[in-house]
PDB file of N, CA and C in Angstrom:
ATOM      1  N   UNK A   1    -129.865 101.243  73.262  1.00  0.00           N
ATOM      2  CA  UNK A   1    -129.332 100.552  74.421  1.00  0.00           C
ATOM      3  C   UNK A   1    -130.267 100.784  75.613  1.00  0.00           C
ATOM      4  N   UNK A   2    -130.180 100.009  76.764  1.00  0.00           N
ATOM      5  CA  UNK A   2    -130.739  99.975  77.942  1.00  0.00           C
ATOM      6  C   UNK A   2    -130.258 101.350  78.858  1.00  0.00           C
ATOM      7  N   UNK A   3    -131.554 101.856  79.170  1.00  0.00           N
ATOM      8  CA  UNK A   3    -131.169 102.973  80.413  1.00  0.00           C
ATOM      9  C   UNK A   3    -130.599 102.581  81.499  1.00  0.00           C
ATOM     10  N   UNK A   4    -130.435 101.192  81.946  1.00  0.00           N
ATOM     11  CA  UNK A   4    -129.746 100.508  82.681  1.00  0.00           C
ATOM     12  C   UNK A   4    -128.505 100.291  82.448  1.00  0.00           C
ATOM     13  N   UNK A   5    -128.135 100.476  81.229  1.00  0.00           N
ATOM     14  CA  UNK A   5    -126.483 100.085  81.193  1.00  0.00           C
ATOM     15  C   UNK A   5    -125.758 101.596  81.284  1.00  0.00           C
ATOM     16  N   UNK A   6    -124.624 101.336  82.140  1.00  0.00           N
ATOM     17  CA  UNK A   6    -123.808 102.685  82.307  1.00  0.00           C
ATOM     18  C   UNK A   6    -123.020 103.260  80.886  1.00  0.00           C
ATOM     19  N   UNK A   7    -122.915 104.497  80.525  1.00  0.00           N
ATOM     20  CA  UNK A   7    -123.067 105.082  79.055  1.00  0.00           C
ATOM     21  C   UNK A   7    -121.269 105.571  79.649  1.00  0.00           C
ATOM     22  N   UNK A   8    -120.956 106.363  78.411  1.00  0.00           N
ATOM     23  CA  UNK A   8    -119.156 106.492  78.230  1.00  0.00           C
ATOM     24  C   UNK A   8    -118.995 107.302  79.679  1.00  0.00           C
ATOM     25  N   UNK A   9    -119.809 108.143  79.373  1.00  0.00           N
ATOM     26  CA  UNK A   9    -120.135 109.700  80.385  1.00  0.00           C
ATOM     27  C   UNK A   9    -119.728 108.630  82.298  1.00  0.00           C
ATOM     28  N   UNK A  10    -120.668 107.999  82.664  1.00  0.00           N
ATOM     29  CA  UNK A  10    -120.989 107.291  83.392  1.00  0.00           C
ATOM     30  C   UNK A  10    -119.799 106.742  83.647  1.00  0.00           C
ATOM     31  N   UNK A  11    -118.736 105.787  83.254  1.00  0.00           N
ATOM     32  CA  UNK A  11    -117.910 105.119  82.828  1.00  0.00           C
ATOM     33  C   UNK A  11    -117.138 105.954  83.374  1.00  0.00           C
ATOM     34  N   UNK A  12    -116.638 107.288  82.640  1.00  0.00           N
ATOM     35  CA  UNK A  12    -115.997 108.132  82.983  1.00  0.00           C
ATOM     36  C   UNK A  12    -115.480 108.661  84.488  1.00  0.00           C
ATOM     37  N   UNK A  13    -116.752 108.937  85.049  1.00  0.00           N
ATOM     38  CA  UNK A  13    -117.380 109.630  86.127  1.00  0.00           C
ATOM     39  C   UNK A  13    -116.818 108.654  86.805  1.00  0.00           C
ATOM     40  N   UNK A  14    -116.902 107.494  87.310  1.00  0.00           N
ATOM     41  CA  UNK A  14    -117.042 106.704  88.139  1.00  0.00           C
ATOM     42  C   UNK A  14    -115.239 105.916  88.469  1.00  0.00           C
ATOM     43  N   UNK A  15    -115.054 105.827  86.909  1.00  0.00           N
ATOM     44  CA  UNK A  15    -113.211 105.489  87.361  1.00  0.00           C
ATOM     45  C   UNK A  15    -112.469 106.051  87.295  1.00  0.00           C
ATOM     46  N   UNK A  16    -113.016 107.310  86.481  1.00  0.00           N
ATOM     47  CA  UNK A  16    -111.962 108.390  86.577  1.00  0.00           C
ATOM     48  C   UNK A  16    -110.698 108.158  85.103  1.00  0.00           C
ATOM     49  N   UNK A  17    -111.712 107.314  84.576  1.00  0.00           N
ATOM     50  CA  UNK A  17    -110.760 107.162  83.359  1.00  0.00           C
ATOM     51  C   UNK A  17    -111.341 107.443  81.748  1.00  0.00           C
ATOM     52  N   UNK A  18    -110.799 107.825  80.709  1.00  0.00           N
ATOM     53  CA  UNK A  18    -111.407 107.712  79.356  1.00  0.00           C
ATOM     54  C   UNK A  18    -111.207 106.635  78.740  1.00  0.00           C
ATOM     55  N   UNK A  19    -110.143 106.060  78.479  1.00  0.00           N
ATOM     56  CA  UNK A  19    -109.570 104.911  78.241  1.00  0.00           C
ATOM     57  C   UNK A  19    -110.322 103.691  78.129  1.00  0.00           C
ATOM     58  N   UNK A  20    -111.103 103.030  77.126  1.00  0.00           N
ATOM     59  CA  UNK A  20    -111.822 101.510  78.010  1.00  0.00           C
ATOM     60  C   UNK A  20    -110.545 100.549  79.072  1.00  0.00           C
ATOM     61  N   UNK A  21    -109.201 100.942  78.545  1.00  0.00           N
ATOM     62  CA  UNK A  21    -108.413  99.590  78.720  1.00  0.00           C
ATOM     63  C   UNK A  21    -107.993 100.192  80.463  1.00  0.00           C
ATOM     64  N   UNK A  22    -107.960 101.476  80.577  1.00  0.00           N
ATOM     65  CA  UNK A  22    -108.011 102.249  81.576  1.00  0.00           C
ATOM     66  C   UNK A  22    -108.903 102.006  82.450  1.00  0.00           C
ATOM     67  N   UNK A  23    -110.153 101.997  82.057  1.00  0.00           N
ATOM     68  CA  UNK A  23    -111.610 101.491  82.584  1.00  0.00           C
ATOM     69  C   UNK A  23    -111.606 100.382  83.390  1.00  0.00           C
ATOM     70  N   UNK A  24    -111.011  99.334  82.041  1.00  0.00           N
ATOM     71  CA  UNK A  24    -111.245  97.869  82.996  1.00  0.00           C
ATOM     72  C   UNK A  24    -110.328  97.612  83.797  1.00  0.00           C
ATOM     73  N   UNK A  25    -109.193  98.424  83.486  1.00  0.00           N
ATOM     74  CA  UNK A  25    -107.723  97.972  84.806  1.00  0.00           C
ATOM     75  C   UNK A  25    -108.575  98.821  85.949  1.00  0.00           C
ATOM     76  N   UNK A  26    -109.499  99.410  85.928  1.00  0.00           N
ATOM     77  CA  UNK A  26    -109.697 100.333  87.137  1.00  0.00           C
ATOM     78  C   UNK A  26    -110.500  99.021  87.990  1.00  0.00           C
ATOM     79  N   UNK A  27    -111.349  98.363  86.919  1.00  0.00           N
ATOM     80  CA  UNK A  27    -112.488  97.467  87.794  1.00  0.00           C
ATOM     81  C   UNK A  27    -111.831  96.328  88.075  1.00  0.00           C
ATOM     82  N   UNK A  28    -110.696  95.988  87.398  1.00  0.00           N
ATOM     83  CA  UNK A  28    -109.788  94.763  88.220  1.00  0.00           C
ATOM     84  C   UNK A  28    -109.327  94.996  89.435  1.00  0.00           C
ATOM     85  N   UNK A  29    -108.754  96.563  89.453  1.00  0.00           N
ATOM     86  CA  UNK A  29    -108.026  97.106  90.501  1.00  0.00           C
ATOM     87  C   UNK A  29    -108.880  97.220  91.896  1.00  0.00           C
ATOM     88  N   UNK A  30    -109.905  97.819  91.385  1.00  0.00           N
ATOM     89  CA  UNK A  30    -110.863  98.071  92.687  1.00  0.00           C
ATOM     90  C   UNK A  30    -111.758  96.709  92.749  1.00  0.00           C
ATOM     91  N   UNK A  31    -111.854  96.211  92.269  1.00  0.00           N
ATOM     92  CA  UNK A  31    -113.228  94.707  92.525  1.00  0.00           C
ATOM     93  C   UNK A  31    -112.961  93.516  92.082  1.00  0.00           C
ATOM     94  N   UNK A  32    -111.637  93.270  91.367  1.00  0.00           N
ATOM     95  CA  UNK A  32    -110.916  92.100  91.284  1.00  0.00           C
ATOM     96  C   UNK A  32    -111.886  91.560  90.215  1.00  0.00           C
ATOM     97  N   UNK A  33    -112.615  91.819  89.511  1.00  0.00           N
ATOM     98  CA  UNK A  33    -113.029  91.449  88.135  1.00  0.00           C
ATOM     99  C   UNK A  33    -112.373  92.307  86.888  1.00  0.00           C
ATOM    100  N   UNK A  34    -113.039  90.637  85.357  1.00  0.00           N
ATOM    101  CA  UNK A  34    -112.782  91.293  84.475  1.00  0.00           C
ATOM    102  C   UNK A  34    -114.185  91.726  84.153  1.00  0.00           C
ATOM    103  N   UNK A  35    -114.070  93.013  83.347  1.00  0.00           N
ATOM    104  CA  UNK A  35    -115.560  93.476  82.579  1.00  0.00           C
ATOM    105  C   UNK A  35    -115.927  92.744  81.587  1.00  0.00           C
ATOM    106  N   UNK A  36    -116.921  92.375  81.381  1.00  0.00           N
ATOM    107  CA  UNK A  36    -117.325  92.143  79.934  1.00  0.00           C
ATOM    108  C   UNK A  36    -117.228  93.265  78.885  1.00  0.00           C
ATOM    109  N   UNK A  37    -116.844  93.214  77.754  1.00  0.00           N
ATOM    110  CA  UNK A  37    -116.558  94.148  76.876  1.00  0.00           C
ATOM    111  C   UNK A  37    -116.994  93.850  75.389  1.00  0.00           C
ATOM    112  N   UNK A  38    -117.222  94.713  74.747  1.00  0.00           N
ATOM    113  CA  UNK A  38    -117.515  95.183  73.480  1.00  0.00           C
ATOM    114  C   UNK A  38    -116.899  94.783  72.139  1.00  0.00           C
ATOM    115  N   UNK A  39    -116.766  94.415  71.086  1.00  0.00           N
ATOM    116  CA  UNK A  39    -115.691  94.164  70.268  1.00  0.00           C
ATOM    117  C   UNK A  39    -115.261  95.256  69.850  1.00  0.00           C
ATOM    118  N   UNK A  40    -115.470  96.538  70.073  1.00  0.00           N
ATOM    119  CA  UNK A  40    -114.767  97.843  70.423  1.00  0.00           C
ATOM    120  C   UNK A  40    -114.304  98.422  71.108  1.00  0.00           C
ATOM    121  N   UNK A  41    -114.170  97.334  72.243  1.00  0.00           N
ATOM    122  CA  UNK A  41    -113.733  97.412  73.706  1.00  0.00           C
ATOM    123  C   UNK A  41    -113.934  98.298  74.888  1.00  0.00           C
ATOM    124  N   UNK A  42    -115.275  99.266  74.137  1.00  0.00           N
ATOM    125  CA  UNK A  42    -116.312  99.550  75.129  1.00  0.00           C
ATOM    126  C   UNK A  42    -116.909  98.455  76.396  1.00  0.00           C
ATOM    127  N   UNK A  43    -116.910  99.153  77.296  1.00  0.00           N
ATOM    128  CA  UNK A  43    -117.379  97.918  78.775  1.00  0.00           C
ATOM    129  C   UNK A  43    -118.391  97.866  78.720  1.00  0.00           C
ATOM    130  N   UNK A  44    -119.270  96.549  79.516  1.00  0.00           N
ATOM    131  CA  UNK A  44    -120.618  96.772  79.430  1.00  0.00           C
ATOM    132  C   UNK A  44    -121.150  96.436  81.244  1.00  0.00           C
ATOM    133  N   UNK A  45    -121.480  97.603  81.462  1.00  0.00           N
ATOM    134  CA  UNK A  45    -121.657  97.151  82.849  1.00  0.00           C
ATOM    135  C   UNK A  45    -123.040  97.682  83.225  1.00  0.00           C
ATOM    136  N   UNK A  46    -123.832  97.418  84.198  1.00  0.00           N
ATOM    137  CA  UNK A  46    -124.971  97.803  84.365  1.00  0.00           C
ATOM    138  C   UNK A  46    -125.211  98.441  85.785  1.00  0.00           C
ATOM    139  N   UNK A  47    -126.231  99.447  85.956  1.00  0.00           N
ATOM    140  CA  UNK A  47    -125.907 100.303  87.563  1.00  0.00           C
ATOM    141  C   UNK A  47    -126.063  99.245  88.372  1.00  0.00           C
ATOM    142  N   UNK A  48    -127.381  97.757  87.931  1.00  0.00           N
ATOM    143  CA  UNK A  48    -127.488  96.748  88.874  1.00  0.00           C
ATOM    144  C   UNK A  48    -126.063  96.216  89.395  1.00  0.00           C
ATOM    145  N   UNK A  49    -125.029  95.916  88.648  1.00  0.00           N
ATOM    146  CA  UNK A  49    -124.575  94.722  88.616  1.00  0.00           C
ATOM    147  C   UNK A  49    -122.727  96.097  89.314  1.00  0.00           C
ATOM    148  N   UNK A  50    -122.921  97.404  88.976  1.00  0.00           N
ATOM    149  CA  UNK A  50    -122.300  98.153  90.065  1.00  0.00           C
ATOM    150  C   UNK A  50    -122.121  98.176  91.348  1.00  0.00           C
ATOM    151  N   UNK A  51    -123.926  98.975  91.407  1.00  0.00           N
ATOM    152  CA  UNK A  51    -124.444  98.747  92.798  1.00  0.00           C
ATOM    153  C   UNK A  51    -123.999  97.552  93.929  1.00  0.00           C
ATOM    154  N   UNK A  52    -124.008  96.434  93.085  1.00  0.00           N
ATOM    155  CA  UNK A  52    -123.148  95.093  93.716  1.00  0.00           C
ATOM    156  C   UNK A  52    -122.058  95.130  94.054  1.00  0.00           C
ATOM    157  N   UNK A  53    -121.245  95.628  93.232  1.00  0.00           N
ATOM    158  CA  UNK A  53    -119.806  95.577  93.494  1.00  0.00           C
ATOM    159  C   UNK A  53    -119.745  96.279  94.783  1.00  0.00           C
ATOM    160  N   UNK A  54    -120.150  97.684  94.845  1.00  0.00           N
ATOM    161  CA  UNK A  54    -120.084  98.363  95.913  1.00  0.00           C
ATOM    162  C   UNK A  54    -120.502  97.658  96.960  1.00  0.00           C
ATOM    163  N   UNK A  55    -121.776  97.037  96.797  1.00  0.00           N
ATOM    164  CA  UNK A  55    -122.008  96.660  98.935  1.00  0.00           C
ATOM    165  C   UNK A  55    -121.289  95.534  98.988  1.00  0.00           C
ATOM    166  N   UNK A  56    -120.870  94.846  97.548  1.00  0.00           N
ATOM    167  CA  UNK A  56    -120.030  93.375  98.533  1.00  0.00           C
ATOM    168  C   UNK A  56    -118.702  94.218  98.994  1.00  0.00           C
ATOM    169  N   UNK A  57    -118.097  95.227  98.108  1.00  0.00           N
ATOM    170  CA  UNK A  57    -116.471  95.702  98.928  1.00  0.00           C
ATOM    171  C   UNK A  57    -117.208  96.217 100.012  1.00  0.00           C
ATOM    172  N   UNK A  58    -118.182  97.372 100.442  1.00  0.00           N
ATOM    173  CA  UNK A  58    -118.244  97.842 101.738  1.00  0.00           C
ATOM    174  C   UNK A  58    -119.102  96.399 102.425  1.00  0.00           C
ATOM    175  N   UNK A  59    -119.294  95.566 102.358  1.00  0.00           N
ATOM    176  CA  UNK A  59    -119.517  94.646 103.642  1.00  0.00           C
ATOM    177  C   UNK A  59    -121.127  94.952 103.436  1.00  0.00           C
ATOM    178  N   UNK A  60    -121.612  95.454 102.944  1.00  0.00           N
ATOM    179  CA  UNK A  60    -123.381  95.598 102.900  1.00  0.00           C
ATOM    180  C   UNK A  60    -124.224  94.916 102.110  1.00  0.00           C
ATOM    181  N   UNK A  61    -123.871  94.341 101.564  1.00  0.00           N
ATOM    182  CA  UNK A  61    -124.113  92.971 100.777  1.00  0.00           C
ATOM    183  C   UNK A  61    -125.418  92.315 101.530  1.00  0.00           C
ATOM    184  N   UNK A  62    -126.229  91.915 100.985  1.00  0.00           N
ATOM    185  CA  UNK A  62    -127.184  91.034 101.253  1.00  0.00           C
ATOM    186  C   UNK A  62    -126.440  89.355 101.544  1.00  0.00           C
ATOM    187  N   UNK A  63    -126.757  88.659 102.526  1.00  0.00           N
ATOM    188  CA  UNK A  63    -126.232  87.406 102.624  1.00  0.00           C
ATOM    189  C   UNK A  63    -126.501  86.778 101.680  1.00  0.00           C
ATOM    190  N   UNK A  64    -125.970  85.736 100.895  1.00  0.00           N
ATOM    191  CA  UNK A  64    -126.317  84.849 100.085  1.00  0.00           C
ATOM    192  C   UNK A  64    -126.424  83.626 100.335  1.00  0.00           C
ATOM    193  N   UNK A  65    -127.166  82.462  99.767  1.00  0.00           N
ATOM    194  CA  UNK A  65    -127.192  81.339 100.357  1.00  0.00           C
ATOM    195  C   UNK A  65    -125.781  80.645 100.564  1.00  0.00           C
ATOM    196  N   UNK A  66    -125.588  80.469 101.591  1.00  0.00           N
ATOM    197  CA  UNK A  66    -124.238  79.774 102.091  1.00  0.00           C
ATOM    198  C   UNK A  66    -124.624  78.135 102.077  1.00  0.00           C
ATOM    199  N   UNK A  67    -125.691  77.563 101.491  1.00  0.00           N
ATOM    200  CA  UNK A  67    -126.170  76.488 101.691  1.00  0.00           C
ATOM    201  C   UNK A  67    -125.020  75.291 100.911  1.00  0.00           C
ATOM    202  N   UNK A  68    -124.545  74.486 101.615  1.00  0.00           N
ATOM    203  CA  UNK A  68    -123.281  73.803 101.390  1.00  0.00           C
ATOM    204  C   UNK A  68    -123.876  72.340 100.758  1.00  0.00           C
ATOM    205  N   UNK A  69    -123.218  71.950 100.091  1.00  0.00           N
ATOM    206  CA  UNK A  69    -123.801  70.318  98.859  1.00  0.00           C
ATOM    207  C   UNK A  69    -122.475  69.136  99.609  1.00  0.00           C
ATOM    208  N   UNK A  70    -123.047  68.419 100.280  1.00  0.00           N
ATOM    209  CA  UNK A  70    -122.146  67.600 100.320  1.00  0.00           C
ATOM    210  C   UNK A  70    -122.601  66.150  99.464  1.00  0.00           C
ATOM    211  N   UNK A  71    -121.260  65.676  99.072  1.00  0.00           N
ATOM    212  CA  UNK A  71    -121.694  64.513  97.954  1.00  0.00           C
ATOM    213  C   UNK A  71    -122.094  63.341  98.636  1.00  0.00           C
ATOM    214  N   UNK A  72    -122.551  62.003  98.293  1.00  0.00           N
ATOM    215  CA  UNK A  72    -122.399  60.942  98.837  1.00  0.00           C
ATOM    216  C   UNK A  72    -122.164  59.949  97.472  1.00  0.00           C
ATOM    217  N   UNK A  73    -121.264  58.983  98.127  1.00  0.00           N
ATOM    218  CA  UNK A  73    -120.778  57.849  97.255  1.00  0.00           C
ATOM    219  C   UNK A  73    -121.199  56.719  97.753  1.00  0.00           C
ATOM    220  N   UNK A  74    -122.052  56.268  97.636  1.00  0.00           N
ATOM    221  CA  UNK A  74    -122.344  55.034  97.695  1.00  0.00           C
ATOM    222  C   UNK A  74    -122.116  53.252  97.296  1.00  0.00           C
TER     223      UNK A  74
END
């Protein structure tokens, strides 16, 4: 596996849970997503795609393009 993806240990540490099903109610609870998961229902999350979660809840988030599509019908 990728040194980038967060391992059980990691998992652990961070929600405070052993449980995967524990796990992912933690990341619904705190970040309003579902995880992607495992067909062993191991999570698969990555420190990148963490790291995110964290600055969009604390507000530190990099702006993203807010660039708006308007249609036309002709």
């Amino acid at each position: 596996m990728s040194e980038h993806l967060m391992d059980a240990a990691d998992l652990e540490r961070v929600t405070g849970k052993k449980r995967y099903s524990k796990q992912a109610e933690w990341f619904k609870a705190s970040f309003g997503i579902d995880v992607v998961r495992c067909a062993d229902g191991t999570l698969i999350m990555t420190w990148a795609q963490f790291d995110a979660l964290l600055a969009k809840k604390s507000g530190t988030a990099p702006a993203g393009n807010s660039a708006t599509v308007e249609l036309c019908y002709d």
